[in-house]
C-alpha atoms as a PDB file:
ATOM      1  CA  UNK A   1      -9.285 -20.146 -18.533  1.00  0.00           C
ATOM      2  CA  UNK A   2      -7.927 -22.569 -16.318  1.00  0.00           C
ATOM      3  CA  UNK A   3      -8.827 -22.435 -11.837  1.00  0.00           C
ATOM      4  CA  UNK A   4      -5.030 -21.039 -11.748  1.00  0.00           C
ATOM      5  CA  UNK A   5      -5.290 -18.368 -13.754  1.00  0.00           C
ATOM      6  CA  UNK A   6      -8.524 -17.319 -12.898  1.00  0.00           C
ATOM      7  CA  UNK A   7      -7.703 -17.295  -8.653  1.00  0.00           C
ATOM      8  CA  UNK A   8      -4.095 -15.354  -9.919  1.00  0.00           C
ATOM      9  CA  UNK A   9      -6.735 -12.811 -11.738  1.00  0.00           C
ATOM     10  CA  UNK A  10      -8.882 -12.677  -9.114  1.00  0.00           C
ATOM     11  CA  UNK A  11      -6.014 -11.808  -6.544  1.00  0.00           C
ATOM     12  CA  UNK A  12      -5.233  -8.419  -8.842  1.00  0.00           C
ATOM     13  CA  UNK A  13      -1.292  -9.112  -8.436  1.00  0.00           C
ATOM     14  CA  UNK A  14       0.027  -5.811  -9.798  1.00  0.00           C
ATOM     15  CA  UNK A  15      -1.444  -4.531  -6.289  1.00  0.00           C
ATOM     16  CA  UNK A  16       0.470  -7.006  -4.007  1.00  0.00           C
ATOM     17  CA  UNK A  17       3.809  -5.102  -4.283  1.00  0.00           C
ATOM     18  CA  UNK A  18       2.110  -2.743  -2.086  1.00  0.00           C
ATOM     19  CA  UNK A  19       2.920  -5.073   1.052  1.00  0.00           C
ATOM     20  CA  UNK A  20       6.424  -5.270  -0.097  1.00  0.00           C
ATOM     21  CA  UNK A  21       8.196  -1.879   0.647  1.00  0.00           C
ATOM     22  CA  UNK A  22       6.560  -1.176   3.844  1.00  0.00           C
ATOM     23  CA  UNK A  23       8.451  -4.729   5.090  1.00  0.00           C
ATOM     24  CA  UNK A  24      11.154  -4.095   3.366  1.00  0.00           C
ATOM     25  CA  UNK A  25      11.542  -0.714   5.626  1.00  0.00           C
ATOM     26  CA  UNK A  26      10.632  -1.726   8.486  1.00  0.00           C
ATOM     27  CA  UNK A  27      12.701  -5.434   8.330  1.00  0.00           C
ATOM     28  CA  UNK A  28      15.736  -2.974   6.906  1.00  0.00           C
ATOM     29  CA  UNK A  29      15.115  -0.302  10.151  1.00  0.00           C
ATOM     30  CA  UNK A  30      14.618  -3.585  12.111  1.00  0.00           C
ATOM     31  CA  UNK A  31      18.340  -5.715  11.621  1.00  0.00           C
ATOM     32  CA  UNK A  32      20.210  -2.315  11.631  1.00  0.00           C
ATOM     33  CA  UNK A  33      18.936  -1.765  15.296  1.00  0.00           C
ATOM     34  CA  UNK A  34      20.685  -5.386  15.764  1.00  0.00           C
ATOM     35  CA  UNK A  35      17.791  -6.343  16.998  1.00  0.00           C
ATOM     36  CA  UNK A  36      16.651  -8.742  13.403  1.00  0.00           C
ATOM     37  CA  UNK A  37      14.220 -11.421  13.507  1.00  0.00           C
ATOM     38  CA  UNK A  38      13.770 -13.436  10.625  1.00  0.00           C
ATOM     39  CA  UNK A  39      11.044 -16.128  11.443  1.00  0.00           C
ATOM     40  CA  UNK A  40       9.201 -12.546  12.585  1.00  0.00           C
ATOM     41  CA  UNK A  41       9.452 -10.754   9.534  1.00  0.00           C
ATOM     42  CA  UNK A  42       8.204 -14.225   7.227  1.00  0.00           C
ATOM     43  CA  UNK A  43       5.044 -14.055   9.877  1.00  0.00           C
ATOM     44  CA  UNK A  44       4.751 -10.643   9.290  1.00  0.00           C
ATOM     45  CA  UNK A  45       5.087 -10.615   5.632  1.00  0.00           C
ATOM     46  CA  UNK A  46       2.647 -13.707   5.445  1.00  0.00           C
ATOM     47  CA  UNK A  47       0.237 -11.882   7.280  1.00  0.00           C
ATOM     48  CA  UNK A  48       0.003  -8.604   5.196  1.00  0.00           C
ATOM     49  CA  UNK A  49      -0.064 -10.884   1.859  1.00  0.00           C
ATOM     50  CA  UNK A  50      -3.048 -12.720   2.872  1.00  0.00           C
ATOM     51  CA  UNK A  51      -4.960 -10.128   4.602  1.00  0.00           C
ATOM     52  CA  UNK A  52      -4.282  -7.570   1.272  1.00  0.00           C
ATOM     53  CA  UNK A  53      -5.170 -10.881  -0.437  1.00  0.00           C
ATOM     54  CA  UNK A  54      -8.599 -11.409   1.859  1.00  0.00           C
ATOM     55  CA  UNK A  55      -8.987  -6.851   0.672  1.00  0.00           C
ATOM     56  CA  UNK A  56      -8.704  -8.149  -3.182  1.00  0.00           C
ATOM     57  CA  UNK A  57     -11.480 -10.486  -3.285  1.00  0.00           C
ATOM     58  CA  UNK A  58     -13.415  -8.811  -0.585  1.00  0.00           C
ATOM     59  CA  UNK A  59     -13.509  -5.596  -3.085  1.00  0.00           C
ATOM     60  CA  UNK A  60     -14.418  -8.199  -6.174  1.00  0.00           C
ATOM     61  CA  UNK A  61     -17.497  -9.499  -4.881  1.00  0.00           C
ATOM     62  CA  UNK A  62     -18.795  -6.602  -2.289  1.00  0.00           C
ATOM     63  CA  UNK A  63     -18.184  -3.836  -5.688  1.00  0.00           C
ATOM     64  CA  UNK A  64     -19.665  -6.449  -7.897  1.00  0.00           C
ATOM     65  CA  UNK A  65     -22.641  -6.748  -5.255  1.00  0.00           C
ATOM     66  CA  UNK A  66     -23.078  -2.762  -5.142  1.00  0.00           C
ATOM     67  CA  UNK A  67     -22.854  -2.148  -8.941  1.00  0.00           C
ATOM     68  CA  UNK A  68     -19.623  -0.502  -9.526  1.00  0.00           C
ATOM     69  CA  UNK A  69     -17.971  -3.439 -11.107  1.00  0.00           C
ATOM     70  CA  UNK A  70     -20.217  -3.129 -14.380  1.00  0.00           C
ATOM     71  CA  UNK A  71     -19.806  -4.347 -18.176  1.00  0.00           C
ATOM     72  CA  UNK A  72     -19.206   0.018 -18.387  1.00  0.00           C
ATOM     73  CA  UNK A  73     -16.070  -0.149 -16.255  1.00  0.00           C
ATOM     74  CA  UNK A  74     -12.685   0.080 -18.261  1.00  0.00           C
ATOM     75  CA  UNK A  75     -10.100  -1.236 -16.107  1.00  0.00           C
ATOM     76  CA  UNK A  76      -8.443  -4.999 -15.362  1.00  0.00           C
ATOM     77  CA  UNK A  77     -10.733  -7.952 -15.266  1.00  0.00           C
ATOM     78  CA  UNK A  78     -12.768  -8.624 -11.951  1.00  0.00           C
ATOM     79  CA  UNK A  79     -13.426 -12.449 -11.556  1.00  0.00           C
ATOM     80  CA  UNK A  80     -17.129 -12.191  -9.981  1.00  0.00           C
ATOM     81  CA  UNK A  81     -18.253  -9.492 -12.433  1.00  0.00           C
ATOM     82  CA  UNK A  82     -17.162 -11.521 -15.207  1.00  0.00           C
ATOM     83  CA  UNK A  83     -18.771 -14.466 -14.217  1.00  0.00           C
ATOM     84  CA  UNK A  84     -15.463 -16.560 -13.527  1.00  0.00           C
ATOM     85  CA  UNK A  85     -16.254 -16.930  -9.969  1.00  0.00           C
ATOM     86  CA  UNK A  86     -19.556 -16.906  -8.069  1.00  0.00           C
ATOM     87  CA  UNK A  87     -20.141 -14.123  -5.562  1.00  0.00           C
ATOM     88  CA  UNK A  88     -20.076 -17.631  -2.794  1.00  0.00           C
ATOM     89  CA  UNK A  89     -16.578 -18.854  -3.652  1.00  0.00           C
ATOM     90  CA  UNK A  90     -15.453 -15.422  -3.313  1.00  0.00           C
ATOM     91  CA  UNK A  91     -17.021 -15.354  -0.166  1.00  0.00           C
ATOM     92  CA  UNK A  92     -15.027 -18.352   0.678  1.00  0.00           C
ATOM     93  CA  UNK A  93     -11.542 -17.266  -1.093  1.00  0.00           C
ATOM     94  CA  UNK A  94     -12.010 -13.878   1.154  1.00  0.00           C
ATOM     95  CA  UNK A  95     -12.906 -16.200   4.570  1.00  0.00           C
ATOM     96  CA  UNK A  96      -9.841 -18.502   3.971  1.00  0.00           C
ATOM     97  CA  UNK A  97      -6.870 -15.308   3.492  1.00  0.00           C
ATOM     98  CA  UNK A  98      -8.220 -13.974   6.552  1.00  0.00           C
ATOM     99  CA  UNK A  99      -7.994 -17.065   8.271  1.00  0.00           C
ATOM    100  CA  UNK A 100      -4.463 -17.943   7.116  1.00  0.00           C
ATOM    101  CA  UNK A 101      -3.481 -14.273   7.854  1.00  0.00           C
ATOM    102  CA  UNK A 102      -4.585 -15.224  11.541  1.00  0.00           C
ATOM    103  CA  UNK A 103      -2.357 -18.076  11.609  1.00  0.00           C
ATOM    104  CA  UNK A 104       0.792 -15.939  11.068  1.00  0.00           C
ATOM    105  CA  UNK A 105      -0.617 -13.326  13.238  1.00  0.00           C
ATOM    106  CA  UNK A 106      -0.993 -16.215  16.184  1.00  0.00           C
ATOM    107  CA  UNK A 107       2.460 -16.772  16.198  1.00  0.00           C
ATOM    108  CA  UNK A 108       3.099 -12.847  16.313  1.00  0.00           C
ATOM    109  CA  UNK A 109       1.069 -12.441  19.339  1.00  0.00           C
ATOM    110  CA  UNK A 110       2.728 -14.932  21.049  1.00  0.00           C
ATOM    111  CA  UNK A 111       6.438 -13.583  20.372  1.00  0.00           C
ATOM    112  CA  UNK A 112       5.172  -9.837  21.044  1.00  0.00           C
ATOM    113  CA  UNK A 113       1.913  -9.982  23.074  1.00  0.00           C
ATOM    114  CA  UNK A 114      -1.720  -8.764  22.922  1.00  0.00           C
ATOM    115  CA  UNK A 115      -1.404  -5.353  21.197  1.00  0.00           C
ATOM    116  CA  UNK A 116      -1.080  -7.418  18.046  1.00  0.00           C
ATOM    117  CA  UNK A 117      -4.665  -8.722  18.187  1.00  0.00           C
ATOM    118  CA  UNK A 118      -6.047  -5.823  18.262  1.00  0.00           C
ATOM    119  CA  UNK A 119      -4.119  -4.316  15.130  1.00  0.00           C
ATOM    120  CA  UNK A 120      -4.975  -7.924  13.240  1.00  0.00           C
ATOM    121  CA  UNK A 121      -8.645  -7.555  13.793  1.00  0.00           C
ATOM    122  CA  UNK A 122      -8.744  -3.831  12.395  1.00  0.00           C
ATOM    123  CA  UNK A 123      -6.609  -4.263   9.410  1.00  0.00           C
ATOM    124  CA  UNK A 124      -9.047  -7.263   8.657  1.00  0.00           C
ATOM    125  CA  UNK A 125     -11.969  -5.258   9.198  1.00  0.00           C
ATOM    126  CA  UNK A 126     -10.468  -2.727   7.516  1.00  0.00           C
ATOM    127  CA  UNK A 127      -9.748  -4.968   4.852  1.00  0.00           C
ATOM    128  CA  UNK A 128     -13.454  -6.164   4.693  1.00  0.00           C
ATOM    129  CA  UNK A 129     -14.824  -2.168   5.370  1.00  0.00           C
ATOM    130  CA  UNK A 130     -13.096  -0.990   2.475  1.00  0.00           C
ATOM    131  CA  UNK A 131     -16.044  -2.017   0.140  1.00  0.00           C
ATOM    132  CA  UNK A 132     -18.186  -3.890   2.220  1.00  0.00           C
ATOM    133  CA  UNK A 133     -20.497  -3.021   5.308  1.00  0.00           C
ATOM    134  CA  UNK A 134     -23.074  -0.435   6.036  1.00  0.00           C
ATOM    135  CA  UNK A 135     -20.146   2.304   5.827  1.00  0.00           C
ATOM    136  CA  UNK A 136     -17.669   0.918   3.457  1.00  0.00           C
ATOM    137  CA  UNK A 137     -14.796   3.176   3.417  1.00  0.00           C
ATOM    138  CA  UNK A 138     -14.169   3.373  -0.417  1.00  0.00           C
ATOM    139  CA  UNK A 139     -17.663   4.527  -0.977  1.00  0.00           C
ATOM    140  CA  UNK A 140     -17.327   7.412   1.466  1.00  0.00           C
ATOM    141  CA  UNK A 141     -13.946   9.074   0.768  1.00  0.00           C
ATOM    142  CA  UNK A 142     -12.036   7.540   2.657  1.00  0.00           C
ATOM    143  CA  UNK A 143     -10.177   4.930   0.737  1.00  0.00           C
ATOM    144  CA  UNK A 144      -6.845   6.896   0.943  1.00  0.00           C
ATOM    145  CA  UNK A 145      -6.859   7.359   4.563  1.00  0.00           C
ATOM    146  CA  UNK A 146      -6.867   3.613   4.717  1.00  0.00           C
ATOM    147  CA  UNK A 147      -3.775   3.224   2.410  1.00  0.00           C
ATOM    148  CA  UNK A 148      -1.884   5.449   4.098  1.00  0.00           C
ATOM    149  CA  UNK A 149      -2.703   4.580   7.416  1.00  0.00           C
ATOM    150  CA  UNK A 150      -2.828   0.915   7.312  1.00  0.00           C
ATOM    151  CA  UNK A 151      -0.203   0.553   4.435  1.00  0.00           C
ATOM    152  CA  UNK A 152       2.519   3.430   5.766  1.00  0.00           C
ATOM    153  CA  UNK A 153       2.528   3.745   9.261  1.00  0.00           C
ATOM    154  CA  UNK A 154       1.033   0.043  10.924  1.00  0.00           C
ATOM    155  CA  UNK A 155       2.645  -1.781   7.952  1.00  0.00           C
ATOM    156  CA  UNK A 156       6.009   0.034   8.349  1.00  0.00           C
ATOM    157  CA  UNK A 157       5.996   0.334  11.849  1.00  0.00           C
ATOM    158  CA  UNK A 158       4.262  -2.828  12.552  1.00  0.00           C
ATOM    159  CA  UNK A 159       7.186  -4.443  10.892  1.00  0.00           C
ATOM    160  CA  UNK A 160       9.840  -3.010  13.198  1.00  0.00           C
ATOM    161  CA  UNK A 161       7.537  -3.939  16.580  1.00  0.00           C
ATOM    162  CA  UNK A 162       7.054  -7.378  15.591  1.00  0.00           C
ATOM    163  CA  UNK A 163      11.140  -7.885  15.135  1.00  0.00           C
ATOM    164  CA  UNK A 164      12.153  -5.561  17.978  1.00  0.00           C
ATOM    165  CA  UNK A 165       9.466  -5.602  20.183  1.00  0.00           C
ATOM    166  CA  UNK A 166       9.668  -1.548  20.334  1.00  0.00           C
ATOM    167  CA  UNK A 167       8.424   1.304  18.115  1.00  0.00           C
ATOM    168  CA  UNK A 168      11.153   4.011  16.790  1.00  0.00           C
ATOM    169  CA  UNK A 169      10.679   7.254  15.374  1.00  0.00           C
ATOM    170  CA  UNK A 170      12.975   6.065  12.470  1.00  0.00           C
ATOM    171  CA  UNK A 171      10.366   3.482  11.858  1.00  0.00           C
ATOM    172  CA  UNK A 172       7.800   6.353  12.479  1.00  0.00           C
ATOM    173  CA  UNK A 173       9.300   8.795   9.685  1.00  0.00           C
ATOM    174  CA  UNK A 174      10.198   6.353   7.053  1.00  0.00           C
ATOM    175  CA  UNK A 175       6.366   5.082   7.130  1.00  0.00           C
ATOM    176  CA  UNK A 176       5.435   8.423   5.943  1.00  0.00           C
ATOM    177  CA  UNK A 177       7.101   8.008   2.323  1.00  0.00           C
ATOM    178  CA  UNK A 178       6.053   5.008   2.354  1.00  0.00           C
ATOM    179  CA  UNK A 179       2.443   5.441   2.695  1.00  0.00           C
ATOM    180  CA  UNK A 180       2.065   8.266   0.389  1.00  0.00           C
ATOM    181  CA  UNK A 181       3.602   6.162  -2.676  1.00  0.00           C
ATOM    182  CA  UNK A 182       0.733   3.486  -1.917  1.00  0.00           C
ATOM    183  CA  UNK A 183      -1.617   5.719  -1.442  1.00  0.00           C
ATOM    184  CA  UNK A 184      -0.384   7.388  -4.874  1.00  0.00           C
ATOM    185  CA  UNK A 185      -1.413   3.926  -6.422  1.00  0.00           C
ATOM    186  CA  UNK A 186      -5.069   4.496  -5.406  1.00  0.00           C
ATOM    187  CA  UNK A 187      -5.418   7.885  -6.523  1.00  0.00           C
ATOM    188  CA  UNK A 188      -4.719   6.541 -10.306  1.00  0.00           C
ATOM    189  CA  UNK A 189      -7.842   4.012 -10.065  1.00  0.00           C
ATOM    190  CA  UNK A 190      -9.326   6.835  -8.701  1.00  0.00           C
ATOM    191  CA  UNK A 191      -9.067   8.870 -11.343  1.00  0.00           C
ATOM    192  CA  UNK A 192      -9.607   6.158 -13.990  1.00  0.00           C
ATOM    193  CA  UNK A 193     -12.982   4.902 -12.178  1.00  0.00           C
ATOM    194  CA  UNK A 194     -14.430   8.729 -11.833  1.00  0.00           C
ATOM    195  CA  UNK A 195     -17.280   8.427 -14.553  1.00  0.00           C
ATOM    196  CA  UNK A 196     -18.709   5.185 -13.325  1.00  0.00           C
ATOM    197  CA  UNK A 197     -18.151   5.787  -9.440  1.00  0.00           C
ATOM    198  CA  UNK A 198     -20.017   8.701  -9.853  1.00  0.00           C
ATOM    199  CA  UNK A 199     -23.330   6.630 -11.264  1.00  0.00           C
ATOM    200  CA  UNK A 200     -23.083   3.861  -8.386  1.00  0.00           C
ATOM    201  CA  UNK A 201     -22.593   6.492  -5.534  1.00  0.00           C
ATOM    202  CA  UNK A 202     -18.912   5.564  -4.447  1.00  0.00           C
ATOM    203  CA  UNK A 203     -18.203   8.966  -3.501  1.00  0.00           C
ATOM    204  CA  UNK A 204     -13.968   8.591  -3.795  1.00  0.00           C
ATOM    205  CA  UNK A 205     -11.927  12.095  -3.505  1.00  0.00           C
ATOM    206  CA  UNK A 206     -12.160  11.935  -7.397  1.00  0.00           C
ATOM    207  CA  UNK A 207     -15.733  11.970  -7.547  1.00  0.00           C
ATOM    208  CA  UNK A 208     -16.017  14.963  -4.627  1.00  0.00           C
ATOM    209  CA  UNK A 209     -13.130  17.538  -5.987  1.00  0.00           C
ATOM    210  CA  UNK A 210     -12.931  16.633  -9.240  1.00  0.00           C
ATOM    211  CA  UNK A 211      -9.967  15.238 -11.387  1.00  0.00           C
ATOM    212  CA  UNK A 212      -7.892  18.320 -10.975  1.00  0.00           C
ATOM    213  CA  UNK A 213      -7.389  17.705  -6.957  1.00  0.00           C
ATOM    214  CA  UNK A 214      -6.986  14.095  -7.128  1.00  0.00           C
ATOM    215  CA  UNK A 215      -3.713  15.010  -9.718  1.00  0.00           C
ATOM    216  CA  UNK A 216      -2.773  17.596  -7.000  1.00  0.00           C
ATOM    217  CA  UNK A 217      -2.686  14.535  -4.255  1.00  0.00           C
ATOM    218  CA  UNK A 218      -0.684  12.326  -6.606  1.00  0.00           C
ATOM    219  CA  UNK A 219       2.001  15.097  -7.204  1.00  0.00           C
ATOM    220  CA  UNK A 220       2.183  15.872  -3.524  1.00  0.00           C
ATOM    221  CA  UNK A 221       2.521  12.147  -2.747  1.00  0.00           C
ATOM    222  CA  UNK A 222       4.907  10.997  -4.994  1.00  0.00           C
ATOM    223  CA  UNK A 223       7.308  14.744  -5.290  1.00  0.00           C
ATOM    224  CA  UNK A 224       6.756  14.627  -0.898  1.00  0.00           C
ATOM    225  CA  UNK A 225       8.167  11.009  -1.023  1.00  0.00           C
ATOM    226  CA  UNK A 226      11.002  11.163  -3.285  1.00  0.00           C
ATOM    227  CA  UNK A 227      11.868  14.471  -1.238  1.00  0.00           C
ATOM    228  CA  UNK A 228      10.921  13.234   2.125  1.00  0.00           C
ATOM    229  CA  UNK A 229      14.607  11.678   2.627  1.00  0.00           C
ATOM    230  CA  UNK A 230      16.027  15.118   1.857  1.00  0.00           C
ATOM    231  CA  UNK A 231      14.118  16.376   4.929  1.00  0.00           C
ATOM    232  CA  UNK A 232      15.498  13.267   7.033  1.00  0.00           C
ATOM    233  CA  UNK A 233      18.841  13.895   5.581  1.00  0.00           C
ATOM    234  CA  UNK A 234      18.435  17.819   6.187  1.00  0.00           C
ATOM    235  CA  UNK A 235      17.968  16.501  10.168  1.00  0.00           C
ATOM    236  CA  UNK A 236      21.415  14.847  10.122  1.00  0.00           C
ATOM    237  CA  UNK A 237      22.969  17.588   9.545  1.00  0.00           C
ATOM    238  CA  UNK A 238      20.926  20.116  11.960  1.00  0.00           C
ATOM    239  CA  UNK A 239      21.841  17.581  15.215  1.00  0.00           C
ATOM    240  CA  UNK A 240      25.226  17.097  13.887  1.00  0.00           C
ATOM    241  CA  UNK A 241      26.400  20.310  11.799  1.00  0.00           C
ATOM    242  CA  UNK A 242      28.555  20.125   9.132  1.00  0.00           C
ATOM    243  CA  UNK A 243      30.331  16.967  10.182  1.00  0.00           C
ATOM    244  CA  UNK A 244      27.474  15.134   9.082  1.00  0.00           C
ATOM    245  CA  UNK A 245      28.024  15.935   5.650  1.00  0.00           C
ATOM    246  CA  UNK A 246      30.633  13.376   5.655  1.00  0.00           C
ATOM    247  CA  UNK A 247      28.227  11.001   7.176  1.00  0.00           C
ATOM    248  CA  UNK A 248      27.674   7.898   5.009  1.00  0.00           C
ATOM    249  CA  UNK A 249      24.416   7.704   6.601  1.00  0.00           C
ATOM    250  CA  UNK A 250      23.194  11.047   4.976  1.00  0.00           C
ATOM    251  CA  UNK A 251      23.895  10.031   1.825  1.00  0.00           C
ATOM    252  CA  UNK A 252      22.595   6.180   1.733  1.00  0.00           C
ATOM    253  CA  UNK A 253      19.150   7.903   3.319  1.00  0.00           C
ATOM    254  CA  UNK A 254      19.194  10.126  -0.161  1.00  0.00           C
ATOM    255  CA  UNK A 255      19.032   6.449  -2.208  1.00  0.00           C
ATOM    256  CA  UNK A 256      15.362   7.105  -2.808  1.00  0.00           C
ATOM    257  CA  UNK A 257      15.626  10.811  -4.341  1.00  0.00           C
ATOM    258  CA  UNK A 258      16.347   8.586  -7.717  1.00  0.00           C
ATOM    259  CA  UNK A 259      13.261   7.844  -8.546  1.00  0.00           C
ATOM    260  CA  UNK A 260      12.701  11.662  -9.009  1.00  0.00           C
ATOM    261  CA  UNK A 261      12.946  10.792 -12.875  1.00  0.00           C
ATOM    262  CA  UNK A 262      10.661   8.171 -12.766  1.00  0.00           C
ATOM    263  CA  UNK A 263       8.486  10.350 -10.806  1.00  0.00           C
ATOM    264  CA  UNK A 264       7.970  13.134 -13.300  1.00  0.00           C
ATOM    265  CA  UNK A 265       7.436  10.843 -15.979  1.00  0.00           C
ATOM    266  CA  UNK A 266       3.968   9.423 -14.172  1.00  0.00           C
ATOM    267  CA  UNK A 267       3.089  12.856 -13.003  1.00  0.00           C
ATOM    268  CA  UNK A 268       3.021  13.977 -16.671  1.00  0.00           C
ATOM    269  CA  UNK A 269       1.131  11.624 -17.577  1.00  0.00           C
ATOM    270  CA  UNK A 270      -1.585  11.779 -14.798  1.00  0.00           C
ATOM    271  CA  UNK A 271      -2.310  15.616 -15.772  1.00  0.00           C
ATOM    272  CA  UNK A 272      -2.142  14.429 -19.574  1.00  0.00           C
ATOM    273  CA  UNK A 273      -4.956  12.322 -19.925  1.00  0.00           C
ATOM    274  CA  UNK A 274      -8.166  10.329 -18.105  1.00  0.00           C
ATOM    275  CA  UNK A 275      -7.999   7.654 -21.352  1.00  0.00           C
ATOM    276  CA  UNK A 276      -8.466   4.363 -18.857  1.00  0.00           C
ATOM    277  CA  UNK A 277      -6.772   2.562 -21.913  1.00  0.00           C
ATOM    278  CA  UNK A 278      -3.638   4.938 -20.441  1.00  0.00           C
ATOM    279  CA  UNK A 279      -4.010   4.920 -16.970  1.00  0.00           C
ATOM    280  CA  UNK A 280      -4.254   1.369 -16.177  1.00  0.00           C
ATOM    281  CA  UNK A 281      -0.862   1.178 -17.388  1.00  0.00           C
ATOM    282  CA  UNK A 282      -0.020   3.834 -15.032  1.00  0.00           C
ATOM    283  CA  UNK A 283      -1.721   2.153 -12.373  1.00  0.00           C
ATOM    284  CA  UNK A 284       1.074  -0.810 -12.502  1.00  0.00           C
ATOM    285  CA  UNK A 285       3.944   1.580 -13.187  1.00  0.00           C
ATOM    286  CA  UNK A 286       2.887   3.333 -10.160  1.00  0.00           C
ATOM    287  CA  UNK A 287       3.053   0.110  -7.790  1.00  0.00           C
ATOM    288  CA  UNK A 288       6.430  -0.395  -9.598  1.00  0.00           C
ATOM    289  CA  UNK A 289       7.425   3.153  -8.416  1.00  0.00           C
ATOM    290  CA  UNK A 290       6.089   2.169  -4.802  1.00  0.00           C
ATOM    291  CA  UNK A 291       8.266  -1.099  -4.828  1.00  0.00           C
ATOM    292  CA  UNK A 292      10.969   0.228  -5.629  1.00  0.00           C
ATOM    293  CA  UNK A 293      11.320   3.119  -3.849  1.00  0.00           C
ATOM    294  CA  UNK A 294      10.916   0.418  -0.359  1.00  0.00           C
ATOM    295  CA  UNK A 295      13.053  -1.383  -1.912  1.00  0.00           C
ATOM    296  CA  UNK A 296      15.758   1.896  -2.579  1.00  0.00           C
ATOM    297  CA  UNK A 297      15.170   3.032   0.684  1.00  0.00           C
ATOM    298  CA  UNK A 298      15.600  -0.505   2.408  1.00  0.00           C
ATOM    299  CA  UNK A 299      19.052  -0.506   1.212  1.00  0.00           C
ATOM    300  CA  UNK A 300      20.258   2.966   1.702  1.00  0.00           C
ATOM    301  CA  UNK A 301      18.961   2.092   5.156  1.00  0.00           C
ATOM    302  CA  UNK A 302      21.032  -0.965   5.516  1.00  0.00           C
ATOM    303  CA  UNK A 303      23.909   0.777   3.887  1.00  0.00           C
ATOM    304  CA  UNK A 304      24.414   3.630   6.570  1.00  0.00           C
ATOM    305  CA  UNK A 305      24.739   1.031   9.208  1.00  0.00           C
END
């Protein structure tokens, strides 16, 4: 296999979507405030890809280095555990996303000022804390917190600051739906990963409650998202009565209620089955589902203004 392929492996693509919609969102919520800036948004979208980049490899080696990534685990490929890269040059790989991350965040600072820093050097940490340290946060339960937190709300709403140089409670709401379809992502390798989490010690919400709440989470995330716009559309009407029926902007914020379908389809087949032959599949159709509900709710956003 050649470098190329192996680094493209290593960097677990199907997962990189998950930077997409929350930019998407927040760049959409961003230029319909008239308030759009381009050059920010690249920096911003720059920085999320290399720091969820810098998270990929930091998970390869550190899980390798703890024993979950084992010739028992049934899931996509990881380079270190494999042997295609050495535990060093993932060291390095992880080093150099972080550091190119911090190159678009420089530029961020100086267009919006300090507060940036500090948000950089927790999502890297973050980043790095999600399988590595004395407390790693995947090993302890609280993997999903850090979706939804760092990939919902400071993803989503980090976006709009970073263009505007303010915070909204549009940008505020819209994280929410956001999050919880990421978040839904992570549940699925969850699920998959139960039987050999449970002999390393990574102690996920899968290994705690059992399969049974984990499929409870990823119904309430993905049936609360495609619903959530409902509930914004639902406050339209409440400030503005019936006129707002007619409003355009009710209806473009319902764009996202299609993926309802699509929705029930995965649901089914979480509840059906804990084959890992079936749910890595899932586990890409379920970033798909994240993408493209951003991208569905990106332009029903853009559409009512």
């Amino acid at each position: 296999m050649s470098q190329v392929k192996v680094w493209l492996l290593a960097s677990r693509p199907a997962t990189l979507t998950a930077v997409v919609s929350p930019l998407l969102v927040g760049g959409a919520l961003a230029f319909t405030s008239g308030h759009g800036h381009l050059l920010a948004w690249l920096a911003a979208f720059g920085g999320a890809l290399f720091i969820q980049l810098g998270t990929n490899y930091a998970n390869d080696v550190f899980d390798f280095e703890k024993g979950a990534d084992t010739a028992e685990r049934v899931g996509p490929v990881r380079a270190v555990q494999a042997g295609l890269v050495t535990p060093r040059q993932m060291r390095v790989a992880m080093v150099l996303a972080f550091a190119l991350a911090t190159v678009c965040g420089t530029y961020l600072v100086w267009l919006r000022g300090w507060p940036l820093v500090w948000i950089g050097v927790a999502s890297i940490l973050s980043g790095i804390a999600y399988t590595g340290g004395p407390f790693p946060l995947g090993y302890n339960g609280l993997g999903d917190v850090f979706v939804m937190i760092f990939f919902g709300f400071i993803a989503t709403m980090g976006t709009y600051f970073v263009m505007t140089g303010t915070v909204s409670v549009a940008s505020a709401l819209w994280s929410v739906p956001v999050g919880a379809t990421c978040t839904a992502i992570l549940v699925v390798n969850n699920l998959r990963d139960i039987d050999t989490d449970v002999k390393v010690g990574k102690r996920t919400l899968a290994v705690r409650f059992g399969a049974k709440f984990v499929r409870i989470e990823y119904a309430v995330l993905l049936f609360g998202a495609v619903f959530w716009p409902v509930l914004l559309a639902l406050g339209l009407v409440l400030t503005q009565g019936f006129a707002g029926l007619a409003h355009k902007e009710l209806w473009a914020r319902l764009f996202p209620t299609l993926t309802f379908a699509a929705g029930l389809k995965l649901n089914r087949t979480v509840w059906s089955t804990r084959d890992p032959a079936v749910l890595n599949p899932l586990l890409g159709d379920t970033a798909k589902f994240h993408l493209v509900y951003g991208v569905l709710a990106a332009f029903g956003i853009l559409v009512a203004r």
